[in-house]
C-alpha atoms as a PDB file:
ATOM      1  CA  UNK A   1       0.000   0.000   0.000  1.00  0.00           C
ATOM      2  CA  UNK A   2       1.493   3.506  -0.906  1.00  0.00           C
ATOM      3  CA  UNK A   3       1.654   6.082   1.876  1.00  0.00           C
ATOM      4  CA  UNK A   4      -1.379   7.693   0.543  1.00  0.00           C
ATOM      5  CA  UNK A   5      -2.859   4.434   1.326  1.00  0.00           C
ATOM      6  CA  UNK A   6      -2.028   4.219   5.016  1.00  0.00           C
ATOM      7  CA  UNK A   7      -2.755   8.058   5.496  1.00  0.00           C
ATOM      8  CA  UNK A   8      -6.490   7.744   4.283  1.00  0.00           C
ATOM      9  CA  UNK A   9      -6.623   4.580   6.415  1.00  0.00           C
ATOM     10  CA  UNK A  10      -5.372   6.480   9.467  1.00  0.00           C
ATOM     11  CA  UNK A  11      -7.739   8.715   8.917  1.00  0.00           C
ATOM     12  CA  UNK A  12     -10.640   6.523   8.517  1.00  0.00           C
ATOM     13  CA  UNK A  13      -9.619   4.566  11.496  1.00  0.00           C
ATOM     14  CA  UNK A  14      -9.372   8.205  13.360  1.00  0.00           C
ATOM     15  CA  UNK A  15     -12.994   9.302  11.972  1.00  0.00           C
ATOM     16  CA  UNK A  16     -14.691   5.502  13.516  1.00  0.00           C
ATOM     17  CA  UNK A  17     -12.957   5.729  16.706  1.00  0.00           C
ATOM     18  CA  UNK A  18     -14.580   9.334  17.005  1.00  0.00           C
ATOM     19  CA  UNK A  19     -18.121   7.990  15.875  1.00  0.00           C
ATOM     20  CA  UNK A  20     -18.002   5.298  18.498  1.00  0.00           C
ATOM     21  CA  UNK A  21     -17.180   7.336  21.254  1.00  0.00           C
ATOM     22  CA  UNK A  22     -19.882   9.902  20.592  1.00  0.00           C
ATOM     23  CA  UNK A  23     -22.187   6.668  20.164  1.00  0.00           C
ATOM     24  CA  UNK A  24     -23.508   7.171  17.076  1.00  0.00           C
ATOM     25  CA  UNK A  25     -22.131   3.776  15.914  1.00  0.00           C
ATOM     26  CA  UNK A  26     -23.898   0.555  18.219  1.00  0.00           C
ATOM     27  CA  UNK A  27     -21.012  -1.823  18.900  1.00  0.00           C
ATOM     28  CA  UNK A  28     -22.963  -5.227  20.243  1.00  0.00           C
ATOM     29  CA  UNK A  29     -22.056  -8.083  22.131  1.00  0.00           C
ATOM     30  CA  UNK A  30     -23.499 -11.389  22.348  1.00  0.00           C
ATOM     31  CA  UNK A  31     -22.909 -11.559  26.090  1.00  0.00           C
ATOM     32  CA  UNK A  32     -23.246  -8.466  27.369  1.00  0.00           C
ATOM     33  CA  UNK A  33     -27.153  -7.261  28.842  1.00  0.00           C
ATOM     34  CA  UNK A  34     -25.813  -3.698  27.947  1.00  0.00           C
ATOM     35  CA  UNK A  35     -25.151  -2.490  24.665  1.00  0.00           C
ATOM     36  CA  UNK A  36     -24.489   1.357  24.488  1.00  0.00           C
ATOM     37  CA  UNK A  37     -26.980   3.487  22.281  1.00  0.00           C
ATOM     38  CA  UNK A  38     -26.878   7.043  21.240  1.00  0.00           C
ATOM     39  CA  UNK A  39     -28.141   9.381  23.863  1.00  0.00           C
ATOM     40  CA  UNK A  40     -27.020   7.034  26.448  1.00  0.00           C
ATOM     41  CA  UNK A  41     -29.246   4.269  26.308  1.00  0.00           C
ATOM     42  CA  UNK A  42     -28.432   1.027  27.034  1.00  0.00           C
ATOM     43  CA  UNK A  43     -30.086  -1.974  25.117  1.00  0.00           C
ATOM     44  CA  UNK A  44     -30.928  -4.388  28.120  1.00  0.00           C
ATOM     45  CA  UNK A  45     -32.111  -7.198  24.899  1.00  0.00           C
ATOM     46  CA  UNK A  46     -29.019  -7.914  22.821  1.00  0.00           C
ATOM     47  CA  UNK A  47     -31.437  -9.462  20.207  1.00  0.00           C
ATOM     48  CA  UNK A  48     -29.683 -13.030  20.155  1.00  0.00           C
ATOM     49  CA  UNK A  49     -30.193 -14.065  23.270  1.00  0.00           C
ATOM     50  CA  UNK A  50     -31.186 -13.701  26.673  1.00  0.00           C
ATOM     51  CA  UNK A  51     -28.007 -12.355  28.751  1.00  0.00           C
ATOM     52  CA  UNK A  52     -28.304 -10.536  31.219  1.00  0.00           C
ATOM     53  CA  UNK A  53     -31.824 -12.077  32.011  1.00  0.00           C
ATOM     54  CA  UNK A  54     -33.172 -15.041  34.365  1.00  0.00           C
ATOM     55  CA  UNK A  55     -36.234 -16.536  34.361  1.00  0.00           C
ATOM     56  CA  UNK A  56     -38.264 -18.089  36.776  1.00  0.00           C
ATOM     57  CA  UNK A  57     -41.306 -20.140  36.361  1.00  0.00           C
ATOM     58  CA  UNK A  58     -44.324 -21.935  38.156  1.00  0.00           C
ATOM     59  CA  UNK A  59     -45.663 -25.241  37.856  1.00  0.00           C
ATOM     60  CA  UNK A  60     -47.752 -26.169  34.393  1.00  0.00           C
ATOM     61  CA  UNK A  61     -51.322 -25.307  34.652  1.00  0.00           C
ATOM     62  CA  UNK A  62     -53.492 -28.431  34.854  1.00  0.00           C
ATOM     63  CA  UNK A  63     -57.251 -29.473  35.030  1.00  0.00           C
ATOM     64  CA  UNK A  64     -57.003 -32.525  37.339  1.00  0.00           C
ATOM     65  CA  UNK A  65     -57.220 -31.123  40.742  1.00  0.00           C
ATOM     66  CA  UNK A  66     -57.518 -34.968  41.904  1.00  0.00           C
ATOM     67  CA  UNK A  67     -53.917 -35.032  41.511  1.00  0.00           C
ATOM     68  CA  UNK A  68     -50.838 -33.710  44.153  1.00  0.00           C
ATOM     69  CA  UNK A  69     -49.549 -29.932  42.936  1.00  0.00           C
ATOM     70  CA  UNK A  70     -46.103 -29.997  41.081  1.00  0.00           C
ATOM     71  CA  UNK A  71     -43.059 -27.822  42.181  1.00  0.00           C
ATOM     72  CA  UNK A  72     -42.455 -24.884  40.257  1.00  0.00           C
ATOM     73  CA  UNK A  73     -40.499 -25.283  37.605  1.00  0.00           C
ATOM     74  CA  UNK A  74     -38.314 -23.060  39.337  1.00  0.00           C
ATOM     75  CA  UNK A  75     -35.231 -20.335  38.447  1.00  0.00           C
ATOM     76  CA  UNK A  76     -33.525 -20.821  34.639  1.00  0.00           C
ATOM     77  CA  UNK A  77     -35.799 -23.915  34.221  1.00  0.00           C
ATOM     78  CA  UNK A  78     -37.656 -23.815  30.579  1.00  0.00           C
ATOM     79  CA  UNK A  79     -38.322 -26.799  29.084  1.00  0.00           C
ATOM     80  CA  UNK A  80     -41.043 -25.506  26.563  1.00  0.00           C
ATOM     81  CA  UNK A  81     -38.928 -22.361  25.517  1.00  0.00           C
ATOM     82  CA  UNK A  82     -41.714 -19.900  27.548  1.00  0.00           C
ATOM     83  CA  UNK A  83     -39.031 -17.413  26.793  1.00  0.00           C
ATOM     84  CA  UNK A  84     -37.426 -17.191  23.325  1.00  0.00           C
ATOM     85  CA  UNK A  85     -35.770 -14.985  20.788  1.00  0.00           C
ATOM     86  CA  UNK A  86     -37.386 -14.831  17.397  1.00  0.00           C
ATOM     87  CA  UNK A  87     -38.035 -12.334  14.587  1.00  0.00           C
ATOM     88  CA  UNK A  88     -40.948 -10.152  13.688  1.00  0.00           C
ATOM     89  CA  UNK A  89     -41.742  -7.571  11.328  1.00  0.00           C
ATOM     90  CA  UNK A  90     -37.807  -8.103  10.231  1.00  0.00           C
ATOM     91  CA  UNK A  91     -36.537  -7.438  13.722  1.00  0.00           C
ATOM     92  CA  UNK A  92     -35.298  -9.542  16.673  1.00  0.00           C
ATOM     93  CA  UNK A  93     -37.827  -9.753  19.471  1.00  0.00           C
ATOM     94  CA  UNK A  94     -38.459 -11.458  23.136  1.00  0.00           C
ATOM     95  CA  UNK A  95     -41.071 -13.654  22.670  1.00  0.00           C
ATOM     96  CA  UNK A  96     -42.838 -14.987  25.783  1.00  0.00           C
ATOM     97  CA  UNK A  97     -45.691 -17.712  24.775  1.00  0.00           C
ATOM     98  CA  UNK A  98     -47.374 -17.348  28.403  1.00  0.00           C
ATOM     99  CA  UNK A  99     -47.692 -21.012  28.304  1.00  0.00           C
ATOM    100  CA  UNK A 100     -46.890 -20.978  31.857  1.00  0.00           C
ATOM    101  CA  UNK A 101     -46.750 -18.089  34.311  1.00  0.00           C
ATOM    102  CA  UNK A 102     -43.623 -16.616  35.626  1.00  0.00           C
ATOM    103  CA  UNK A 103     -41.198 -13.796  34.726  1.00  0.00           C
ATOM    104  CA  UNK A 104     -37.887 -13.116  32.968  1.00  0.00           C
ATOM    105  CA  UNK A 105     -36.114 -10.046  34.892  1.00  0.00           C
ATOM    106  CA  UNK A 106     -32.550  -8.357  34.639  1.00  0.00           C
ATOM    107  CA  UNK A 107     -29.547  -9.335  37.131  1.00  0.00           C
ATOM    108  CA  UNK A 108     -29.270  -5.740  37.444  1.00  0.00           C
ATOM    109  CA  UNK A 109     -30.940  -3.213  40.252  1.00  0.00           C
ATOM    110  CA  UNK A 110     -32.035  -0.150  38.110  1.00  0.00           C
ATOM    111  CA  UNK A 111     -32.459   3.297  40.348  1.00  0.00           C
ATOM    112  CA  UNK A 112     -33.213   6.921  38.242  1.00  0.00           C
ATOM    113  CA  UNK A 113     -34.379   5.745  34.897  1.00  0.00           C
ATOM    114  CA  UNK A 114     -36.138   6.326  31.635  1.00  0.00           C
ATOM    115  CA  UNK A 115     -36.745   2.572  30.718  1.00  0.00           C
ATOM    116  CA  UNK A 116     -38.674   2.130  27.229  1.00  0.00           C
ATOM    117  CA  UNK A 117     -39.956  -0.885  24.963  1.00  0.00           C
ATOM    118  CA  UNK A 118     -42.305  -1.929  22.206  1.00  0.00           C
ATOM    119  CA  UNK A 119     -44.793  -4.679  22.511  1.00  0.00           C
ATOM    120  CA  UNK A 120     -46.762  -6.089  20.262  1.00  0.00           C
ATOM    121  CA  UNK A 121     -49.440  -9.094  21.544  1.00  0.00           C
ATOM    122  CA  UNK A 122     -49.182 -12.367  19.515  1.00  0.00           C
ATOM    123  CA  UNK A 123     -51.869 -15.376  18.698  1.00  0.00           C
ATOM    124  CA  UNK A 124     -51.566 -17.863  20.825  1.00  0.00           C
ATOM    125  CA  UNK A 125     -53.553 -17.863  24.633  1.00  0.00           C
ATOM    126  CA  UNK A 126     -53.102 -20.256  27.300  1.00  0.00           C
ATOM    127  CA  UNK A 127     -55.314 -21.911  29.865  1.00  0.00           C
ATOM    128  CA  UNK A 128     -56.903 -20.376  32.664  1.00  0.00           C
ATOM    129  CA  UNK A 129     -57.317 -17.458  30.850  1.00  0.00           C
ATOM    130  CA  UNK A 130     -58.396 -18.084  27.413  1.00  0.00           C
ATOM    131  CA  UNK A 131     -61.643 -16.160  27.538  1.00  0.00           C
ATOM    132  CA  UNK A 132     -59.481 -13.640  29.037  1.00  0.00           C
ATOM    133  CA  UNK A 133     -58.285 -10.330  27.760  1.00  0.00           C
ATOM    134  CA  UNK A 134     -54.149 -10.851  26.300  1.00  0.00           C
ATOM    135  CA  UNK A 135     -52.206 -10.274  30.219  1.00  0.00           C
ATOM    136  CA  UNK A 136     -48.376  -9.607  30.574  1.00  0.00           C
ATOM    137  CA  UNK A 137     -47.125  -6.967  32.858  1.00  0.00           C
ATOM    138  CA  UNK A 138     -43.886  -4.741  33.251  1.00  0.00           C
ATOM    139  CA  UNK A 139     -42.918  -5.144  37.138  1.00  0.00           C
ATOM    140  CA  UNK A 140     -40.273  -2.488  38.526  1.00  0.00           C
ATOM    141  CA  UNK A 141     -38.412  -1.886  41.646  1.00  0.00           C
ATOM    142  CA  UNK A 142     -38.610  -5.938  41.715  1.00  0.00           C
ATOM    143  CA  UNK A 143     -36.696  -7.030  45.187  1.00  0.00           C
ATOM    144  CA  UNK A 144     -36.948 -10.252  46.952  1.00  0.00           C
ATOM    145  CA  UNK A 145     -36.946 -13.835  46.349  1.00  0.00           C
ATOM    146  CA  UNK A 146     -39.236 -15.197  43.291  1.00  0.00           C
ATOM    147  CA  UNK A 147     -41.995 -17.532  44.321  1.00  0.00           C
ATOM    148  CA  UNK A 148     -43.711 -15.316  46.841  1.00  0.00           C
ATOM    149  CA  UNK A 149     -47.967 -15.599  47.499  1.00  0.00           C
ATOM    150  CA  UNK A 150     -48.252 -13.739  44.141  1.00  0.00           C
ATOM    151  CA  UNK A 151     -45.394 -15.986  42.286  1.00  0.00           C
ATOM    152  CA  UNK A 152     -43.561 -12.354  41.433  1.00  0.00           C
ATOM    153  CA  UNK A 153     -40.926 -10.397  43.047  1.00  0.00           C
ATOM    154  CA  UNK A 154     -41.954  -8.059  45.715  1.00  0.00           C
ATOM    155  CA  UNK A 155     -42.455  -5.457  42.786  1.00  0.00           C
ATOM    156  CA  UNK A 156     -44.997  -2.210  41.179  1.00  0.00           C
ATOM    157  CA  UNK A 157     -46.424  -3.242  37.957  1.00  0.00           C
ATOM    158  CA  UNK A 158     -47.009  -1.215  34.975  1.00  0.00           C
ATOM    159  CA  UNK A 159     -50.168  -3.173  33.913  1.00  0.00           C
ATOM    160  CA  UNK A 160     -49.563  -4.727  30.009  1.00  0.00           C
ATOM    161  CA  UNK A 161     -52.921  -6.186  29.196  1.00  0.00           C
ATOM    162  CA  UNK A 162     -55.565  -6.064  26.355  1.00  0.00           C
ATOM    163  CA  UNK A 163     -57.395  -2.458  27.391  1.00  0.00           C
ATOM    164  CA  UNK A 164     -55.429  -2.259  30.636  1.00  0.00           C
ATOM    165  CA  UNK A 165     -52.317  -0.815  29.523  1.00  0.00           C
ATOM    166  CA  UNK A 166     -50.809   1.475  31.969  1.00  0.00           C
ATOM    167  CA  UNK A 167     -53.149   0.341  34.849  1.00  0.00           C
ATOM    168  CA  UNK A 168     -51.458  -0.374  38.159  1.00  0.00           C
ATOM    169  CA  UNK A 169     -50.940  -3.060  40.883  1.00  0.00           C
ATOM    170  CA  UNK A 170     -49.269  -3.559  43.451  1.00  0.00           C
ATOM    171  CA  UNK A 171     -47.079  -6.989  43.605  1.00  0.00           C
ATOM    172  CA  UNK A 172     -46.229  -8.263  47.667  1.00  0.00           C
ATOM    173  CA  UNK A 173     -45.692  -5.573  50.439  1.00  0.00           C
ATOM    174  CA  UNK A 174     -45.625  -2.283  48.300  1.00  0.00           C
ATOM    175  CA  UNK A 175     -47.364   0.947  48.846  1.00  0.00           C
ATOM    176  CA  UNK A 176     -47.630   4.166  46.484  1.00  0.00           C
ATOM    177  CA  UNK A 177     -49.723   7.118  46.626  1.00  0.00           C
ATOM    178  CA  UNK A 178     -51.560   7.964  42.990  1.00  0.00           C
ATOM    179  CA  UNK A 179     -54.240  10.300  42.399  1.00  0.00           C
ATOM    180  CA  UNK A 180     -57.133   9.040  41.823  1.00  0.00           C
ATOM    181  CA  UNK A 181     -61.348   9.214  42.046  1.00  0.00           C
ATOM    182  CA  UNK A 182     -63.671   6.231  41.782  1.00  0.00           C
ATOM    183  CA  UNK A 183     -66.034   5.811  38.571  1.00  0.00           C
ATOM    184  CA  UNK A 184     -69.305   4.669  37.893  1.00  0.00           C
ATOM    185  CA  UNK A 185     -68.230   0.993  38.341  1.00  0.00           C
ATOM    186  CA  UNK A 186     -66.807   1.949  42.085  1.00  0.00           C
ATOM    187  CA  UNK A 187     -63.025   1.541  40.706  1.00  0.00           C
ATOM    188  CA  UNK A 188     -60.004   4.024  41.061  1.00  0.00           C
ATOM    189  CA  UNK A 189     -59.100   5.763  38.077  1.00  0.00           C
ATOM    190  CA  UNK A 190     -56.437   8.292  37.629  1.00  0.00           C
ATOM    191  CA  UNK A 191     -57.003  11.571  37.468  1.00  0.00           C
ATOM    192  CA  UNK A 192     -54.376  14.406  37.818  1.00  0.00           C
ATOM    193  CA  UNK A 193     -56.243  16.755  39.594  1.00  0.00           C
ATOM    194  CA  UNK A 194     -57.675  14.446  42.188  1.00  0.00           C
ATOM    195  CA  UNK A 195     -56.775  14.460  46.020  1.00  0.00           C
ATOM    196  CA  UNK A 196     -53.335  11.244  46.373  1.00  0.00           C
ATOM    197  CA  UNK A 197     -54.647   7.963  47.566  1.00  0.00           C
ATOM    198  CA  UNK A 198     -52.418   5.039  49.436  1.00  0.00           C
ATOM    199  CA  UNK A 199     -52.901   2.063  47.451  1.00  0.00           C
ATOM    200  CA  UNK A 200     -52.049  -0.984  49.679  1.00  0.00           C
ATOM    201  CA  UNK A 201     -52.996  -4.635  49.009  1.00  0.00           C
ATOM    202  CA  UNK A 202     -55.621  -6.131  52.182  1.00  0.00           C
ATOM    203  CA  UNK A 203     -56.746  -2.305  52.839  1.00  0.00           C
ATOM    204  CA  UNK A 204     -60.218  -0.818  51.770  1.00  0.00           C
ATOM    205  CA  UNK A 205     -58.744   1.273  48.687  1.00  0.00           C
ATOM    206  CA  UNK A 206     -56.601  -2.051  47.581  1.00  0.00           C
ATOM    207  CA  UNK A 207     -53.833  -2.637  45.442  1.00  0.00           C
ATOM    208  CA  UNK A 208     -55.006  -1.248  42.006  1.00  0.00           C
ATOM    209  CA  UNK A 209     -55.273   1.707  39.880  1.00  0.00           C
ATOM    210  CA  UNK A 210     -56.867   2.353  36.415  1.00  0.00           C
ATOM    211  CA  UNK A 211     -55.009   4.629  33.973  1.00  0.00           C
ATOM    212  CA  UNK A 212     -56.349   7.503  32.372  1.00  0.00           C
ATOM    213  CA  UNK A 213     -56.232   7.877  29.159  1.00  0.00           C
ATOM    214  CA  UNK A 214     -56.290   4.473  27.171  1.00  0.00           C
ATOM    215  CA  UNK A 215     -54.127   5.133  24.386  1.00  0.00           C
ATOM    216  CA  UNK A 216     -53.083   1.327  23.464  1.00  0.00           C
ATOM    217  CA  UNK A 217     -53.534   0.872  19.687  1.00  0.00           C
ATOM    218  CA  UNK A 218     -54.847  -1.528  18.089  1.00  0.00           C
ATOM    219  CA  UNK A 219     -54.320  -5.353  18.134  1.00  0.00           C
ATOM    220  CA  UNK A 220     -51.594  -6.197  15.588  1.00  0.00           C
ATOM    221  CA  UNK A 221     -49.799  -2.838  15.947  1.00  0.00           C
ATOM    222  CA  UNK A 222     -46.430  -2.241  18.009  1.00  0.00           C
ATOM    223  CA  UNK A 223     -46.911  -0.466  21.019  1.00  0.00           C
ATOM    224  CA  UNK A 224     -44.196   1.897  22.531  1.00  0.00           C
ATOM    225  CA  UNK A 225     -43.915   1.847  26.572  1.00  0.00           C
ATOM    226  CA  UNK A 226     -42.133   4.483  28.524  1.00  0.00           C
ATOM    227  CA  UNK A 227     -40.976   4.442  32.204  1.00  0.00           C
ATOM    228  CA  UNK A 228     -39.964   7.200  34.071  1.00  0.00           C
ATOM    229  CA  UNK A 229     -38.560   6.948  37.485  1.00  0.00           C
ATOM    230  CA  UNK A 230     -36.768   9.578  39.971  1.00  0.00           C
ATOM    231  CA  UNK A 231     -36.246   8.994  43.387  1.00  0.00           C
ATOM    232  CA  UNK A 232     -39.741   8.036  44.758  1.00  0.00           C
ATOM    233  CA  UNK A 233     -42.111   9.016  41.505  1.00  0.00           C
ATOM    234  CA  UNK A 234     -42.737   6.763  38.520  1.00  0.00           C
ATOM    235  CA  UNK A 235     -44.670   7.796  35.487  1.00  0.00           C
ATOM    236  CA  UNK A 236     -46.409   5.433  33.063  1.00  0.00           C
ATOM    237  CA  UNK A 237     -46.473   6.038  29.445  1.00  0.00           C
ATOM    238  CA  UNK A 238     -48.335   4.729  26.564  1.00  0.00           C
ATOM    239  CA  UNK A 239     -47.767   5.844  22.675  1.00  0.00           C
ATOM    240  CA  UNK A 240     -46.721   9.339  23.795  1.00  0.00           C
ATOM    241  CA  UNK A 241     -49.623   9.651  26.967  1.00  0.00           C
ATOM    242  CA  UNK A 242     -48.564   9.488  30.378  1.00  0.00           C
ATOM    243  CA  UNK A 243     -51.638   7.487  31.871  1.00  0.00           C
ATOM    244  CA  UNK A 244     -50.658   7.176  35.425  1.00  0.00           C
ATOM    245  CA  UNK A 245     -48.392   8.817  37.848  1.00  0.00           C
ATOM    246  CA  UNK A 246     -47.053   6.735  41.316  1.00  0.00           C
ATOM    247  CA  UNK A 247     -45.711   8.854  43.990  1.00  0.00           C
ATOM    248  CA  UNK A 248     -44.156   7.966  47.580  1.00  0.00           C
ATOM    249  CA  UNK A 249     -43.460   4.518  46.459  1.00  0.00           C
ATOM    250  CA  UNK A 250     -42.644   2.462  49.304  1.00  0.00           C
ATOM    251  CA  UNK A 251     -43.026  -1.345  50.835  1.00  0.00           C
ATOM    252  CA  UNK A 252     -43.037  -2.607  54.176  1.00  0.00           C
ATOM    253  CA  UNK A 253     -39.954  -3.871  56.449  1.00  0.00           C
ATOM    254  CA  UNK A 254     -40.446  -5.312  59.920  1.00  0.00           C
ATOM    255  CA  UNK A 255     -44.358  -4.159  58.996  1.00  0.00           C
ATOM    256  CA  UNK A 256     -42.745  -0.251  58.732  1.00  0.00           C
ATOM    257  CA  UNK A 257     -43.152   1.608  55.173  1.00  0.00           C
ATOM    258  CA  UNK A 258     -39.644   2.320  53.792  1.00  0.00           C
ATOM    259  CA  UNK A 259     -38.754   3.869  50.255  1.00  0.00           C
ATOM    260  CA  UNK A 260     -38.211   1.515  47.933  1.00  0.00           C
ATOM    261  CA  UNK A 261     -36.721   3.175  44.655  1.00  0.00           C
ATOM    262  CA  UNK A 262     -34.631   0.582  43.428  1.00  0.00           C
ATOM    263  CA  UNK A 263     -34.647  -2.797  41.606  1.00  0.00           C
ATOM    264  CA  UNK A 264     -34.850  -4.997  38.870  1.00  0.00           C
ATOM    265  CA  UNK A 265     -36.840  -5.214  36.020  1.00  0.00           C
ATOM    266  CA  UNK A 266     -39.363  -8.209  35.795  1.00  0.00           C
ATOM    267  CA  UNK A 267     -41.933  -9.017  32.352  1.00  0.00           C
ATOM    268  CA  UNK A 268     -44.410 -11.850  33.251  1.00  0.00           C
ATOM    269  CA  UNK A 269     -45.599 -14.263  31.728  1.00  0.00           C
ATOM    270  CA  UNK A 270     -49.283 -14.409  31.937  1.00  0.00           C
ATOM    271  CA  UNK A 271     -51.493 -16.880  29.519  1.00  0.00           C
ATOM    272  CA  UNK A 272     -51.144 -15.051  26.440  1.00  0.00           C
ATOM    273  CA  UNK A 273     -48.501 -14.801  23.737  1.00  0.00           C
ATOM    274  CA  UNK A 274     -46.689 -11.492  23.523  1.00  0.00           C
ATOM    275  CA  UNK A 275     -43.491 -10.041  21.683  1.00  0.00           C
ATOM    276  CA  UNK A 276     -40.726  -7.114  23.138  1.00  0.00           C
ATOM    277  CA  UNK A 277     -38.650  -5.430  21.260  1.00  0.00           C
ATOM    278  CA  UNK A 278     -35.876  -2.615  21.662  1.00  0.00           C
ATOM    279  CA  UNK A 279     -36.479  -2.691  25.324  1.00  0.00           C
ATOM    280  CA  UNK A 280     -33.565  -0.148  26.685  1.00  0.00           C
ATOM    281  CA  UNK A 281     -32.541   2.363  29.736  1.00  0.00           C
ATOM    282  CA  UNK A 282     -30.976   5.246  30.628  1.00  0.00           C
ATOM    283  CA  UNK A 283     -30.131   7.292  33.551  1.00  0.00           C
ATOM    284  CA  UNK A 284     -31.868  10.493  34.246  1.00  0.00           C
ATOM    285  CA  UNK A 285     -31.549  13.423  37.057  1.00  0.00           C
ATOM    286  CA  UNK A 286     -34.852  14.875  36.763  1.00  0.00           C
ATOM    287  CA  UNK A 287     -37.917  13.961  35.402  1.00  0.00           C
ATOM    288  CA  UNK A 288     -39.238  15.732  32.111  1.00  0.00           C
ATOM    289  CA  UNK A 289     -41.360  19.034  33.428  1.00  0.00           C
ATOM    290  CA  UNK A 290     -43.761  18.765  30.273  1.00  0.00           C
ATOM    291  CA  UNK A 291     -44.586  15.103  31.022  1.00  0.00           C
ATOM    292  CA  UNK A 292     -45.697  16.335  35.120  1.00  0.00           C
ATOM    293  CA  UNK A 293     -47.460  18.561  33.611  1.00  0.00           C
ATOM    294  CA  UNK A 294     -49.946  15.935  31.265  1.00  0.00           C
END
């Protein structure tokens, strides 16, 4: 090669190293969860396989109730591929078949975040819940030891279900204040404006919230979910809509409320077929003033 050669190389090489460090070129890994993004995101779904994640499942539904209950299948234990990697639309995406409930969730404790993800629902639906609106759910702040009374982690959910999207529930000892006014059917819905409301599982308001607006598209269609949490507030975000705001989020220790702001993130798997894709993170130091002000 002439030195005219090795000086346009040299520069070339120069020019990438620049593009990489600014992030504007992905550089991916087949083990690593974190793949660094522009605008410092960090893929948490390297799109081959599932590093980074573990998953945890419960015993296979059956009809005979004449016969003794299996064990849970248990942590990293999937013999019918409940959690997969395939491709749609030309893309790599997590699928989870629902076949039987449980949870995939990061190793990694997530604390001042903008987490986002698209979901699109698939075909397929599982027993119990066949005549049953298509259930998954984004669970946050996840602590604890799987298997609990609820089978999740100690955890807030960001409610991913057929009409529900956005709603919320509480998963184990949690607490969060959301405001909120009962409708016609004598169930919380959010509502800016309203006067905050402890939502507690075994109290008279209960563990659940309904989100205001629904702005889930239409079956077949990909879905884009936004997270937003800062120290004790979490927003929930649907195509563009924040639908629900938690504040003063919290869960019991020694039967005392204690912040809990911190943890890892958990997607169930609930009885129904359903596809993620692009699901990423970054760290914030403030929460967006337009979104409060939705």
């Amino acid at each position: 090669m002439s030195s005219n050669g090795f000086s346009k190389l040299g520069t070339f090489v120069k020019a990438l190293a620049l593009l990489v460090c600014i992030g504007l070129i992905v550089i991916t890994s087949a083990t690593a969860q974190s793949v660094t993004l522009a605008d410092n995101w960090q893929a948490l779904f390297n799109g081959k396989d599932l590093s980074g994640w573990e998953t945890y499942l419960d015993r296979p539904y059956s009809t005979d109730k004449t016969k003794d209950k299996a064990s849970p299948l248990g942590l990293n234990n999937d013999p019918n591929h409940v959690f997969s990697v395939t491709m749609v639309d030309g893309l790599p995406a997590l699928r989870i078949s629902g076949e039987t409930f449980g949870g995939i969730n990061t190793l990694t404790e997530f604390e001042n975040y903008h987490f986002r993800l698209e979901f699109k629902w698939g075909t397929l639906k599982w027993p119990p819940k066949l005549n049953q609106p298509r259930d998954s759910g984004l669970l946050y702040h996840s602590i604890g030891a799987h298997g609990t009374p609820m089978l999740w982690m100690e955890s807030f959910e960001y409610q991913i279900q057929e009409g529900d999207c956005g709603d919320y529930w509480g998963v184990m000892n949690v607490l969060a204040d959301i405001s909120a006014r009962k409708n016609d059917q004598d169930k919380y819905v959010y509502q800016p404006a309203a006067t905050p409301i402890t939502f507690q599982d075994k109290t008279p308001v209960g563990r659940s919230c309904l989100k205001n607006p629904d702005s889930e598209k239409p079956y077949g269609q990909w879905n884009v979910l936004d997270l937003y949490c800062f120290g004790d507030t979490c927003l929930h975000m649907l195509n563009g809509k924040v639908n629900l705001v938690l504040t003063h989020t919290r869960h019991l220790v020694n039967g005392q409320p204690e912040p809990l702001t911190k943890g890892k993130i958990q997607l169930q798997s609930e009885g129904a077929e359903i596809f993620y894709r692009n699901i990423s993170i970054r760290g914030i130091k403030q929460l967006p003033a337009d979104l409060l002000q939705q």
